[in-house]
N, C-alpha and C. Protein backbone atom coordinates (compact mmCIF):
# COMPACT_ATOMS: atom_id res chain seq x y z
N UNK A 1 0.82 -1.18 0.00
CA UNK A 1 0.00 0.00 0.00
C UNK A 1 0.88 1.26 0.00
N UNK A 2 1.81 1.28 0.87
CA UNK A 2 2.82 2.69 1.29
C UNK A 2 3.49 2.57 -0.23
N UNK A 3 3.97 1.36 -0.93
CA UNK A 3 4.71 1.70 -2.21
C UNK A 3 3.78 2.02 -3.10
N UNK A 4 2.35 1.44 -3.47
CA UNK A 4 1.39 2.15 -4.34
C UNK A 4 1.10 3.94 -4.07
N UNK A 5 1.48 4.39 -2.95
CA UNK A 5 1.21 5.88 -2.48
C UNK A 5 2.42 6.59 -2.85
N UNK A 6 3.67 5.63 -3.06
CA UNK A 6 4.99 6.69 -3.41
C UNK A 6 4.69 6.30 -4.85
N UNK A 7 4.43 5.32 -5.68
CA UNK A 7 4.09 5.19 -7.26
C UNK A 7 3.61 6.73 -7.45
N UNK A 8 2.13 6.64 -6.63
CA UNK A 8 1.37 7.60 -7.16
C UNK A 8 1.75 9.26 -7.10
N UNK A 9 2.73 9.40 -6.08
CA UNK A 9 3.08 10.65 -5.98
C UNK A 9 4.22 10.90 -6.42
N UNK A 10 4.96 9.91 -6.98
CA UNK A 10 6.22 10.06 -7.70
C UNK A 10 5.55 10.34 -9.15
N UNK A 11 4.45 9.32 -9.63
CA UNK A 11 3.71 9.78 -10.68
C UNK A 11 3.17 11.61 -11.28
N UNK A 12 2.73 12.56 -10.00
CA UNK A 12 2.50 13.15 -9.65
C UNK A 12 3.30 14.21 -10.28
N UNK A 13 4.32 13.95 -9.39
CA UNK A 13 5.21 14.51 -9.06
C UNK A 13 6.09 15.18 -10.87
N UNK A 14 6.03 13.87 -11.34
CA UNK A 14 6.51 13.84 -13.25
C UNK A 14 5.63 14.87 -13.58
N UNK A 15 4.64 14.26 -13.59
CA UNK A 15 3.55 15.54 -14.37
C UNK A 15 3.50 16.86 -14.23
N UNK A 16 3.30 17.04 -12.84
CA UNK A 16 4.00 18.50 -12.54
C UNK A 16 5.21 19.27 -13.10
N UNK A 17 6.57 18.46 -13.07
CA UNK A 17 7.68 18.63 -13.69
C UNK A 17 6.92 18.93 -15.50
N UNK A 18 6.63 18.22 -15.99
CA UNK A 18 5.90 18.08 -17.49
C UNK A 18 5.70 19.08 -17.78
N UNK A 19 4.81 19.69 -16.63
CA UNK A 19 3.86 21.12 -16.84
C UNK A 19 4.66 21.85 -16.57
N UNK A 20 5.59 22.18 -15.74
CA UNK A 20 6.47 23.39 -15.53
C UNK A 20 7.60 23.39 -17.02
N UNK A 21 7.71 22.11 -17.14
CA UNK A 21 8.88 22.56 -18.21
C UNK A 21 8.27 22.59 -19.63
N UNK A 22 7.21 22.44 -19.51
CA UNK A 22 6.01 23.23 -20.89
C UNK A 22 6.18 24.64 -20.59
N UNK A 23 5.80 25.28 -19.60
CA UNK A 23 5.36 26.69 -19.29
C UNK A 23 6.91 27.40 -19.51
N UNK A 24 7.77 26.73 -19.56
CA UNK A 24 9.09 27.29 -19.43
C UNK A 24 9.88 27.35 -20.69
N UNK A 25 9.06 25.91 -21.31
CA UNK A 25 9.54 26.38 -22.92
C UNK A 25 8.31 27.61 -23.44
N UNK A 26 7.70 27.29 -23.23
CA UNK A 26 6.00 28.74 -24.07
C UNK A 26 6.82 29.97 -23.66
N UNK A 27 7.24 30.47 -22.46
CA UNK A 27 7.97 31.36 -22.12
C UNK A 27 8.98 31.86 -22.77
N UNK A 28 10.12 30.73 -22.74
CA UNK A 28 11.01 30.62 -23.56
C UNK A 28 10.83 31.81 -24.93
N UNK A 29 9.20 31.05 -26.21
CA UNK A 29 9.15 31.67 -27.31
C UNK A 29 8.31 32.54 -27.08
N UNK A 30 7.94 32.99 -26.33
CA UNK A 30 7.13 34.18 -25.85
C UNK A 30 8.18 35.41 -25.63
N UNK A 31 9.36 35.10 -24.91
CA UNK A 31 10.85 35.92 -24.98
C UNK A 31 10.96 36.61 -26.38
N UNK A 32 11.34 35.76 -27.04
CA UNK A 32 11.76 35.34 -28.21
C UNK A 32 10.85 36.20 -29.66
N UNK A 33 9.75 36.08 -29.38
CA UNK A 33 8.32 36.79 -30.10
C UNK A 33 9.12 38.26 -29.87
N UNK A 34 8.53 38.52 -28.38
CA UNK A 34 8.95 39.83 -28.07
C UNK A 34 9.97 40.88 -28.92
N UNK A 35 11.41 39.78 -28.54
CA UNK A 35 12.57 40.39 -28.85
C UNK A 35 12.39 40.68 -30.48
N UNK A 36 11.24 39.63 -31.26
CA UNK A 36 10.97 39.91 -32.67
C UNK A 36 10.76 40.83 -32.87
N UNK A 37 9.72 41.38 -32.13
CA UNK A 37 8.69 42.62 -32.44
C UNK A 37 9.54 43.86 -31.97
N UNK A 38 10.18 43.85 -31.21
CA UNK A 38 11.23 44.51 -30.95
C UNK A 38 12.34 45.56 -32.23
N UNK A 39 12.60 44.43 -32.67
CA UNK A 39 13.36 44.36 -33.69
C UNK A 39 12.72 44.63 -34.75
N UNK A 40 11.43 44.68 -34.86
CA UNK A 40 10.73 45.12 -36.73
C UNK A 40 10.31 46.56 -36.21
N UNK A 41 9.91 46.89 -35.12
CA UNK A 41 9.91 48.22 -34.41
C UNK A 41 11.21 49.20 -34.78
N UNK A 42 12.41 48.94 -34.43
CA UNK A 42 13.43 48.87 -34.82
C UNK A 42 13.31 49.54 -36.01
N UNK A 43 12.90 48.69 -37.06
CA UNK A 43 12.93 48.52 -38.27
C UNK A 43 12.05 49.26 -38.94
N UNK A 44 11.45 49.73 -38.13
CA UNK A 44 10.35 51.11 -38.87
C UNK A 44 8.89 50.52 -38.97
N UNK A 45 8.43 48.84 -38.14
CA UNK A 45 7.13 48.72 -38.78
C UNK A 45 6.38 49.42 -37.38
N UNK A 46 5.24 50.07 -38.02
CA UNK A 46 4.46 50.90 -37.03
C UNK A 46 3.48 49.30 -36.06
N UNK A 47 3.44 50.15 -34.72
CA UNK A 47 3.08 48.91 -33.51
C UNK A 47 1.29 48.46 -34.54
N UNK A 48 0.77 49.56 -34.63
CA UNK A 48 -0.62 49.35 -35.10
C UNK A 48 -0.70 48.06 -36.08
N UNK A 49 0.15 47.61 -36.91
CA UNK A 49 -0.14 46.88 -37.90
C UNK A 49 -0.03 45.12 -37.66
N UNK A 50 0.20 45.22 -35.69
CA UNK A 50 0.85 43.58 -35.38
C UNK A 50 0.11 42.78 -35.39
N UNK A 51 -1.28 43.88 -35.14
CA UNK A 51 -2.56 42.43 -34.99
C UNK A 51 -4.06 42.60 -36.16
N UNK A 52 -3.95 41.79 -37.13
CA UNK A 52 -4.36 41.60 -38.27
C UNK A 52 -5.52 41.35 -38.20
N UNK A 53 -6.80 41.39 -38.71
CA UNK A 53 -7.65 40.10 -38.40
C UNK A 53 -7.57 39.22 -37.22
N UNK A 54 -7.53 40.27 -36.04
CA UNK A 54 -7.59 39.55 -34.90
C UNK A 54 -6.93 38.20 -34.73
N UNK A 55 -5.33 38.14 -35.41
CA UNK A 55 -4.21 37.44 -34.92
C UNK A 55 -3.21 38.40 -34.87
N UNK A 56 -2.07 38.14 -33.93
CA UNK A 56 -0.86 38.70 -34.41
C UNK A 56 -0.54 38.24 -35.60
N UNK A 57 0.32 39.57 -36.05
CA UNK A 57 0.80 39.60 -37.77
C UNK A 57 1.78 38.39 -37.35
N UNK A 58 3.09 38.77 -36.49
CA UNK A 58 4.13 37.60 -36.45
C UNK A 58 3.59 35.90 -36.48
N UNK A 59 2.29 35.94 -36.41
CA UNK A 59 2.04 34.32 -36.18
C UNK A 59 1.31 34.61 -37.49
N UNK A 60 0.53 35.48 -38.43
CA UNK A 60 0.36 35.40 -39.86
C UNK A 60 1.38 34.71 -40.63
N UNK A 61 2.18 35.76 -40.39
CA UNK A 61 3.62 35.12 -41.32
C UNK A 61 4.56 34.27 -40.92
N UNK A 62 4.22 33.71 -39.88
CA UNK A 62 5.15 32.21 -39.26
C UNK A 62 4.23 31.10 -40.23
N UNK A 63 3.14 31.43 -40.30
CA UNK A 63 1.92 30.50 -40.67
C UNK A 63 1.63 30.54 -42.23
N UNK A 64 1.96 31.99 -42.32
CA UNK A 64 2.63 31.88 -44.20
C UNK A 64 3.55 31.31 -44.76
N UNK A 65 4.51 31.24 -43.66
CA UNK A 65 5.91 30.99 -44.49
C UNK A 65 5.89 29.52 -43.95
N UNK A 66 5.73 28.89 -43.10
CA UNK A 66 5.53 27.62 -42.96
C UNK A 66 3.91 26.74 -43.68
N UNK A 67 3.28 27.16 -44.58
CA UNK A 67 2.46 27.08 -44.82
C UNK A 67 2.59 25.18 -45.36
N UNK A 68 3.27 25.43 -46.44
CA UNK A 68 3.89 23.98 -47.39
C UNK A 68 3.80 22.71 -46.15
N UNK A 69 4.90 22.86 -45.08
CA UNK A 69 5.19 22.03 -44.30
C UNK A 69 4.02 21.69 -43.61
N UNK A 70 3.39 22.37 -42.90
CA UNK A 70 1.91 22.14 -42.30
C UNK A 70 1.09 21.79 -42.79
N UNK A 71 0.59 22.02 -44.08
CA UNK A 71 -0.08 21.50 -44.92
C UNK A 71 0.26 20.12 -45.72
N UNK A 72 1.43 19.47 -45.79
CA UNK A 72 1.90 18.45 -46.38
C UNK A 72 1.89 17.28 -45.09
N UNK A 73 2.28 17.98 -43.86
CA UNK A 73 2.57 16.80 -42.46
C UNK A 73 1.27 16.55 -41.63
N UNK A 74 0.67 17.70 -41.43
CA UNK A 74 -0.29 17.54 -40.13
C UNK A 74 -1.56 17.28 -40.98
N UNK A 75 -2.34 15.88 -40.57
CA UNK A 75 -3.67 15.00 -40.50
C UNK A 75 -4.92 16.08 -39.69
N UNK A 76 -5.69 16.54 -40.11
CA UNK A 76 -6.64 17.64 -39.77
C UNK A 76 -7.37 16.75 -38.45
N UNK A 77 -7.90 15.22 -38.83
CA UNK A 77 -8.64 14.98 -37.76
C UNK A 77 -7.91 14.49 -36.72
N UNK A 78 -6.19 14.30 -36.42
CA UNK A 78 -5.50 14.16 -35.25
C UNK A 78 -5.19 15.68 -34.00
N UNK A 79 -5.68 16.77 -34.82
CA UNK A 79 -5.68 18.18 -34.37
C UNK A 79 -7.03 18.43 -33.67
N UNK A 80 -8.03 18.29 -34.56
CA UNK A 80 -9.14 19.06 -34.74
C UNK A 80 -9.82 19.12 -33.24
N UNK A 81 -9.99 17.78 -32.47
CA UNK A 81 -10.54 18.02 -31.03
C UNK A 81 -9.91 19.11 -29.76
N UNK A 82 -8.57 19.30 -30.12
CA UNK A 82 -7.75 19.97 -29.43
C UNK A 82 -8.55 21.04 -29.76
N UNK A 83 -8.57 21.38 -30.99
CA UNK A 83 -9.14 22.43 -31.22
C UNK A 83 -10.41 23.06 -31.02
N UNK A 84 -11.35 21.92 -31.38
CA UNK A 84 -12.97 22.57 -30.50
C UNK A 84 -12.83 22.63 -29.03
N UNK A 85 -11.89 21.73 -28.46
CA UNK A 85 -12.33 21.99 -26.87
C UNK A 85 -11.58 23.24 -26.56
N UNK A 86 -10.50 23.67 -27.10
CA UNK A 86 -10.25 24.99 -26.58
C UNK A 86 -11.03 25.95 -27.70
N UNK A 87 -11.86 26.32 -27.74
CA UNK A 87 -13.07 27.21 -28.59
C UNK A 87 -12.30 27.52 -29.97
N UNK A 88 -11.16 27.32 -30.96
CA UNK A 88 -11.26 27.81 -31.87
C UNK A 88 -11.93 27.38 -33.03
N UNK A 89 -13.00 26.11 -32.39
CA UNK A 89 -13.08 25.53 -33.82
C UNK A 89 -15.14 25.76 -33.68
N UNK A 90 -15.78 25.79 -33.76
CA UNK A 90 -17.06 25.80 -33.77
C UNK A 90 -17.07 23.84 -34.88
N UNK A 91 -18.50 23.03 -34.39
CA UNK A 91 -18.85 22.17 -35.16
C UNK A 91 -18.73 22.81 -36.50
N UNK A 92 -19.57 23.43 -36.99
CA UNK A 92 -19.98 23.92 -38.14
C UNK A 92 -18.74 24.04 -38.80
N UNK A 93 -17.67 24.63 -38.62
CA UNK A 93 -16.54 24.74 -39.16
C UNK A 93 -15.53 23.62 -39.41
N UNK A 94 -15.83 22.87 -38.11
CA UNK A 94 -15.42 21.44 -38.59
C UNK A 94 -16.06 20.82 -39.80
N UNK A 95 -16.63 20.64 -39.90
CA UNK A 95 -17.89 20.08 -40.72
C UNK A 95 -17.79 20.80 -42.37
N UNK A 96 -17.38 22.37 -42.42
CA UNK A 96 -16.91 22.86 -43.64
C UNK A 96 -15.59 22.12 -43.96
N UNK A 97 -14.93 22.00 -42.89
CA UNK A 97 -13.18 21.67 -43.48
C UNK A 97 -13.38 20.20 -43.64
N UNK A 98 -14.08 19.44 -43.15
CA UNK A 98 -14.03 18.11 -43.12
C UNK A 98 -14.79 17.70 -44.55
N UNK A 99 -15.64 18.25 -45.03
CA UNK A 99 -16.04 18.14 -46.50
C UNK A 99 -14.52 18.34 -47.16
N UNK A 100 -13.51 18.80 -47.10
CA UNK A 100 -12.71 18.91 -47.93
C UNK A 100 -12.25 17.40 -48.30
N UNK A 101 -11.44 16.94 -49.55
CA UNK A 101 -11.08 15.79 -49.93
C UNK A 101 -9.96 14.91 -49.57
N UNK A 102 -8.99 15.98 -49.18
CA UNK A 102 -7.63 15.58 -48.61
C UNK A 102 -6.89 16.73 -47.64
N UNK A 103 -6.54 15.66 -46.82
CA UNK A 103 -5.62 16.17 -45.67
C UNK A 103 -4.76 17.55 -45.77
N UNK A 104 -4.43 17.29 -46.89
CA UNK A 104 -4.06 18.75 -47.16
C UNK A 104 -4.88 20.23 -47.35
N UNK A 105 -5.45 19.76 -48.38
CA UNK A 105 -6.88 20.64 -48.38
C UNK A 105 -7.53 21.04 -47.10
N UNK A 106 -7.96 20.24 -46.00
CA UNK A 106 -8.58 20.64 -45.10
C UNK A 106 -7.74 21.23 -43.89
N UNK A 107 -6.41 21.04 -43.85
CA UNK A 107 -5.14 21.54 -43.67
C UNK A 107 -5.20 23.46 -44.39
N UNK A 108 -5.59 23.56 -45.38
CA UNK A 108 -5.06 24.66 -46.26
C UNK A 108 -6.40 25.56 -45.73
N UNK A 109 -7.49 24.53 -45.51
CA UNK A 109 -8.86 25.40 -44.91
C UNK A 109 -9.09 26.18 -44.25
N UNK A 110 -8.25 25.37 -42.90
CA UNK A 110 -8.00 25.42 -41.06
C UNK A 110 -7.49 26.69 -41.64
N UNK A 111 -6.43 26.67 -42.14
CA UNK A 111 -5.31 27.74 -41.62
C UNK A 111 -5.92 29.28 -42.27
N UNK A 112 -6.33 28.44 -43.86
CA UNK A 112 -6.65 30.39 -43.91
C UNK A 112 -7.95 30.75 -43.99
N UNK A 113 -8.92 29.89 -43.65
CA UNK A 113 -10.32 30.62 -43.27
C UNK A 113 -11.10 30.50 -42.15
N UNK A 114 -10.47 29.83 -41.25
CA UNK A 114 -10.98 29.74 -39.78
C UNK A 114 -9.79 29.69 -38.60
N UNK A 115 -8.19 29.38 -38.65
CA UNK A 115 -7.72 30.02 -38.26
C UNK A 115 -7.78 31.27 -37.96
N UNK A 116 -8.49 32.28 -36.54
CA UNK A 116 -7.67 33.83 -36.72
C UNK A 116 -8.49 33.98 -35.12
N UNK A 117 -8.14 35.01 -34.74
CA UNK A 117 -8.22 35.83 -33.34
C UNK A 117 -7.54 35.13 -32.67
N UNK A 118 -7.37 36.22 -31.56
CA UNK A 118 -6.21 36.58 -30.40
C UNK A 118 -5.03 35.03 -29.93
N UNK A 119 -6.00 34.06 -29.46
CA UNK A 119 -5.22 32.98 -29.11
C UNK A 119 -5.24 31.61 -30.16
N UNK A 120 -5.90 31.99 -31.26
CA UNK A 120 -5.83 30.92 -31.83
C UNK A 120 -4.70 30.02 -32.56
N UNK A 121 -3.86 30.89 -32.60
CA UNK A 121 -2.21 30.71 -33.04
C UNK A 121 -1.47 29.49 -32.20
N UNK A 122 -1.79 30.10 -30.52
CA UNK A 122 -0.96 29.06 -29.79
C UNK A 122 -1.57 28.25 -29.57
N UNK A 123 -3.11 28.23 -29.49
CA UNK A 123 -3.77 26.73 -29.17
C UNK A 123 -3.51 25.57 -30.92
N UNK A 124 -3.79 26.14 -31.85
CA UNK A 124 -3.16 25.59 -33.01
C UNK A 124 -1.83 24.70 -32.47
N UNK A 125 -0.91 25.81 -32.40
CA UNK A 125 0.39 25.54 -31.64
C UNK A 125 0.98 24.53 -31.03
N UNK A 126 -0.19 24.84 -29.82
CA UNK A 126 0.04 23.59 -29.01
C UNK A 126 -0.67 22.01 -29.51
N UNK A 127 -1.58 22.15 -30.27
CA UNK A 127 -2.38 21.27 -30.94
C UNK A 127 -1.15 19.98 -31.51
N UNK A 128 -0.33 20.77 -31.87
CA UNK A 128 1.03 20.10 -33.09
C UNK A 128 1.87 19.82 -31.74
N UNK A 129 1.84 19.92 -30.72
CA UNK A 129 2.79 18.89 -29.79
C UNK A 129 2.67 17.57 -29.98
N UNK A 130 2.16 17.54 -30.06
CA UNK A 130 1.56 15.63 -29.66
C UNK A 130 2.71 14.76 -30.99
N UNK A 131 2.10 15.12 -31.97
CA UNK A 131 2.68 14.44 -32.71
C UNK A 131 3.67 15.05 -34.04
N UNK A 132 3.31 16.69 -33.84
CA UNK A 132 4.12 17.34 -34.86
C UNK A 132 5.16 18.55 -34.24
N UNK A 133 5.85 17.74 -33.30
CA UNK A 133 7.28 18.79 -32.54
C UNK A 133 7.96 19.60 -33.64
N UNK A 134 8.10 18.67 -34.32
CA UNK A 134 9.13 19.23 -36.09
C UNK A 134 8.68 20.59 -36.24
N UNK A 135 7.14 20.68 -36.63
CA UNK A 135 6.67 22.43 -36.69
C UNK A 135 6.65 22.95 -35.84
N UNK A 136 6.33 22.47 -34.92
CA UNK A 136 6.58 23.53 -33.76
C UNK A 136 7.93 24.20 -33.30
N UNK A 137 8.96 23.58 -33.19
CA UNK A 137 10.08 23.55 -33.40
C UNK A 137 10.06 25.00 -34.68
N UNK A 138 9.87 24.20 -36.02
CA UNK A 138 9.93 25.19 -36.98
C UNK A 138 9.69 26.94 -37.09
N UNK A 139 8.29 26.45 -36.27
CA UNK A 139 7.45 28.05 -36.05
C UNK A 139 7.96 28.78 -34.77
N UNK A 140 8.43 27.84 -34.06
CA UNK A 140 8.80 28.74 -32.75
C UNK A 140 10.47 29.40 -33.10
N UNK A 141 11.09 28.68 -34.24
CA UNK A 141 12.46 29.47 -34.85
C UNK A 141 12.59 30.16 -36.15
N UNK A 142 11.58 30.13 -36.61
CA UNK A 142 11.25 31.61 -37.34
C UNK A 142 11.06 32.72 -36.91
N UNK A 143 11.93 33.45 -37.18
CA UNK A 143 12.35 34.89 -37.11
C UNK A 143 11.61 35.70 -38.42
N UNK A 144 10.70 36.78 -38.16
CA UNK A 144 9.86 37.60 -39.14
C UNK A 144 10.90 38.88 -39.50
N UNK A 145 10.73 39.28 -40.10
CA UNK A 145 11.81 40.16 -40.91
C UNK A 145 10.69 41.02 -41.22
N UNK A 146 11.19 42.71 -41.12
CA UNK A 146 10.41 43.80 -42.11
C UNK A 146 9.87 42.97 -43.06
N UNK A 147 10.57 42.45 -44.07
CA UNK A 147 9.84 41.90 -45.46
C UNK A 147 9.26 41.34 -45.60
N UNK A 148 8.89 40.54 -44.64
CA UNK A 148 7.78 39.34 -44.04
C UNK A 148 6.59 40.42 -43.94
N UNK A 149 6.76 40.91 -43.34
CA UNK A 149 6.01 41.93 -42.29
C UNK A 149 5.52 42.40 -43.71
N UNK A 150 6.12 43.24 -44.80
CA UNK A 150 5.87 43.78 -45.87
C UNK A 150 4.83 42.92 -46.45
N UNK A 151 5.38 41.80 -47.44
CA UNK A 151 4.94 41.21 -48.05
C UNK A 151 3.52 40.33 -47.44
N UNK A 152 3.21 40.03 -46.04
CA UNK A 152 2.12 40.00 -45.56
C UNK A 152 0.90 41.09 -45.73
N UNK A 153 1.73 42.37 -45.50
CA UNK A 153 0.62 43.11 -45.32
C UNK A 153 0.15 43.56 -46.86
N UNK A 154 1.06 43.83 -47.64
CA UNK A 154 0.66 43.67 -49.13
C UNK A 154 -0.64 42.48 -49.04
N UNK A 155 -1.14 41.29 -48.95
CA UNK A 155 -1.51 40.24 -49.22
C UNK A 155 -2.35 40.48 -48.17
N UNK A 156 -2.58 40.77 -47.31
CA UNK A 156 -3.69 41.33 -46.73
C UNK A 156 -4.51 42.34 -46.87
N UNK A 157 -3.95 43.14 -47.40
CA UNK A 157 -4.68 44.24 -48.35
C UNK A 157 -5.35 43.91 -49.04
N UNK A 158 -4.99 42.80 -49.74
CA UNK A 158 -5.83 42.51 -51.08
C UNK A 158 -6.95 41.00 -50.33
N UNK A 159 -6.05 40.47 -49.40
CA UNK A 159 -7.52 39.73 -48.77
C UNK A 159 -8.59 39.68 -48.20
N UNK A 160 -8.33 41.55 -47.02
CA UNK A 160 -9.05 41.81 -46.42
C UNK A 160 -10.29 42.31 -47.02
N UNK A 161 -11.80 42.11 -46.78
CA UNK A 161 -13.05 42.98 -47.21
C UNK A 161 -12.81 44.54 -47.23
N UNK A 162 -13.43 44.97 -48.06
CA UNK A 162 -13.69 46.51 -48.14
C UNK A 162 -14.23 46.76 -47.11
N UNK A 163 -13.74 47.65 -46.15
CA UNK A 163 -14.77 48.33 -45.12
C UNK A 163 -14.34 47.65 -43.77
N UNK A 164 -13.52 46.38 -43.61
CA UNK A 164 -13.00 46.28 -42.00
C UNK A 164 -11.98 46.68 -41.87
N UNK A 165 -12.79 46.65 -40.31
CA UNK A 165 -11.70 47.48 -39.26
C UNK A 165 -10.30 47.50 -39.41
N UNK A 166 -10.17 46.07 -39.40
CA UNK A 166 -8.80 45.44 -39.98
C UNK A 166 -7.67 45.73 -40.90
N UNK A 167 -8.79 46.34 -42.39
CA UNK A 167 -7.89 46.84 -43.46
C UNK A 167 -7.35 48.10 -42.87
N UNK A 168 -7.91 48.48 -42.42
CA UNK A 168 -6.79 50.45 -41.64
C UNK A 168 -5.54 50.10 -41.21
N UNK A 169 -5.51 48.59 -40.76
CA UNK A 169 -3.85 48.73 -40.16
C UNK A 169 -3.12 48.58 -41.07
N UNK A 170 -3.61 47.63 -42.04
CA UNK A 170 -2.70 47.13 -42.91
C UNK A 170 -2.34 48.32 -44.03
N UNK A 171 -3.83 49.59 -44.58
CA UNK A 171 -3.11 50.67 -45.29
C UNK A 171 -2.57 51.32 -44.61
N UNK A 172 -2.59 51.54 -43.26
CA UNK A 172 -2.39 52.45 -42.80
C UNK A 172 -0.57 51.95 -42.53
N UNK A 173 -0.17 50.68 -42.79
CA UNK A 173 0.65 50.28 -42.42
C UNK A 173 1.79 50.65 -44.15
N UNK A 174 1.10 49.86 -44.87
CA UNK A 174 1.90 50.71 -46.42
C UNK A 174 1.58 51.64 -46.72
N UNK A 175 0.63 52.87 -46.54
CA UNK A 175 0.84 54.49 -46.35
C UNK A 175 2.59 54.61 -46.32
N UNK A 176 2.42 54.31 -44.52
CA UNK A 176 3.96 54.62 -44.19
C UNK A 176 5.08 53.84 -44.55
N UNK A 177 4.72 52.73 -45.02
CA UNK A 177 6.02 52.03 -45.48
C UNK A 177 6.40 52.63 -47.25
N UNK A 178 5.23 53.03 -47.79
CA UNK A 178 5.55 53.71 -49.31
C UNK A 178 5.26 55.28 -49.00
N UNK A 179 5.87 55.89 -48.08
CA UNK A 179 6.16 57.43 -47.74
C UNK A 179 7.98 57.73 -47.98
C-alpha cells in the first residue's frame, strides 16, 4: 500500500515537472516573439499593424511561411478536437473543413479561413505537440523580418473585405512604409 502511495506521488510529481517545463519552454518563445517585435519596431514597422484580423501579424507570417510544411505533415482529424475543446473551432466549421477531400486541403482550410483571433495561433500551436514537434520547433524558430512583415501586409490588403476594421492597419501600415 505505502509503495502504491509513493508510485502515485512520484507519478504526480513527473507531471507537474511536465507542466512546468512546458510553461518554461512557451515562455522561452514568448521571450523570443517579443525580442521579434522589438526588432521590426526597430525597423520602422508601425506597432498598429501587429494584430491583423484579430491574430498577431508575427504568427500570420510564421503560418505563411511555414504554410507547405503544415499542410503536407499535419492529419486535420488528429488536431481538430484539441481544437474545438479549446473554442477555436465551432462544429460547423469542422464540418466545412471536413467536407474537404484531402488532408491537405482541409489543412489549407483550417489555416486560412478559420484560423484567426487573439489565441488561436498558440492553441493551433500547441495542438502540433503531440505528434508534430518538427513544426513547432519550426514556427517557434522563425524569425519575421520587415519583409515578411511587408509582403504579408501587401496580401492582406488585397484579402481583407472593403470596409473592415482590420484593413486600416494594414493601409495604414503601407501608407507609411511607401512614404
Amino acid at each position: 500500500m505505502a509503495q502504491r502511495m509513493q508510485r502515485h506521488e512520484l507519478s504526480e510529481l513527473k507531471a507537474q515537472l511536465e507542466k512546468e517545463k512546458d510553461a518554461a519552454y512557451d515562455l522561452t518563445v514568448l521571450n523570443k516573439e517579443l525580442e521579434n517585435k522589438l526588432s521590426l519596431i526597430r525597423d520602422g514597422v508601425p506597432v498598429s499593424t501587429f494584430y491583423t484580423l484579430g491574430m498577431d501579424i508575427i504568427h500570420e507570417a510564421k503560418l505563411q511561411k511555414n504554410l507547405l510544411s503544415i499542410t503536407r505533415s499535419v492529419v486535420f482529424t488528429e488536431i481538430r478536437d484539441h481544437l474545438i475543446q479549446d473554442g477555436v473551432l465551432k462544429m460547423g466549421q469542422v464540418q466545412t473543413i471536413s467536407k474537404k477531400d484531402t488532408d491537405q486541403e482541409q489543412m489549407s482550410e483550417l489555416i486560412l479561413r478559420f484560423l484567426k483571433g487573439p489565441g488561436a495561433y498558440y492553441h493551433f500551436r500547441n495542438s502540433l505537440k503531440e505528434n508534430y514537434i518538427f513544426l513547432v520547433d519550426a514556427l517557434d524558430k522563425f524569425v519575421v523580418t520587415k519583409e515578411h512583415i511587408d509582403e504579408l501586409a501587401t496580401t492582406l490588403s488585397e484579402r481583407v473585405p472593403e470596409g473592415a476594421v482590420s484593413k486600416l492597419s494594414v493601409v495604414f501600415y503601407l501608407s507609411i512604409k511607401d512614404a
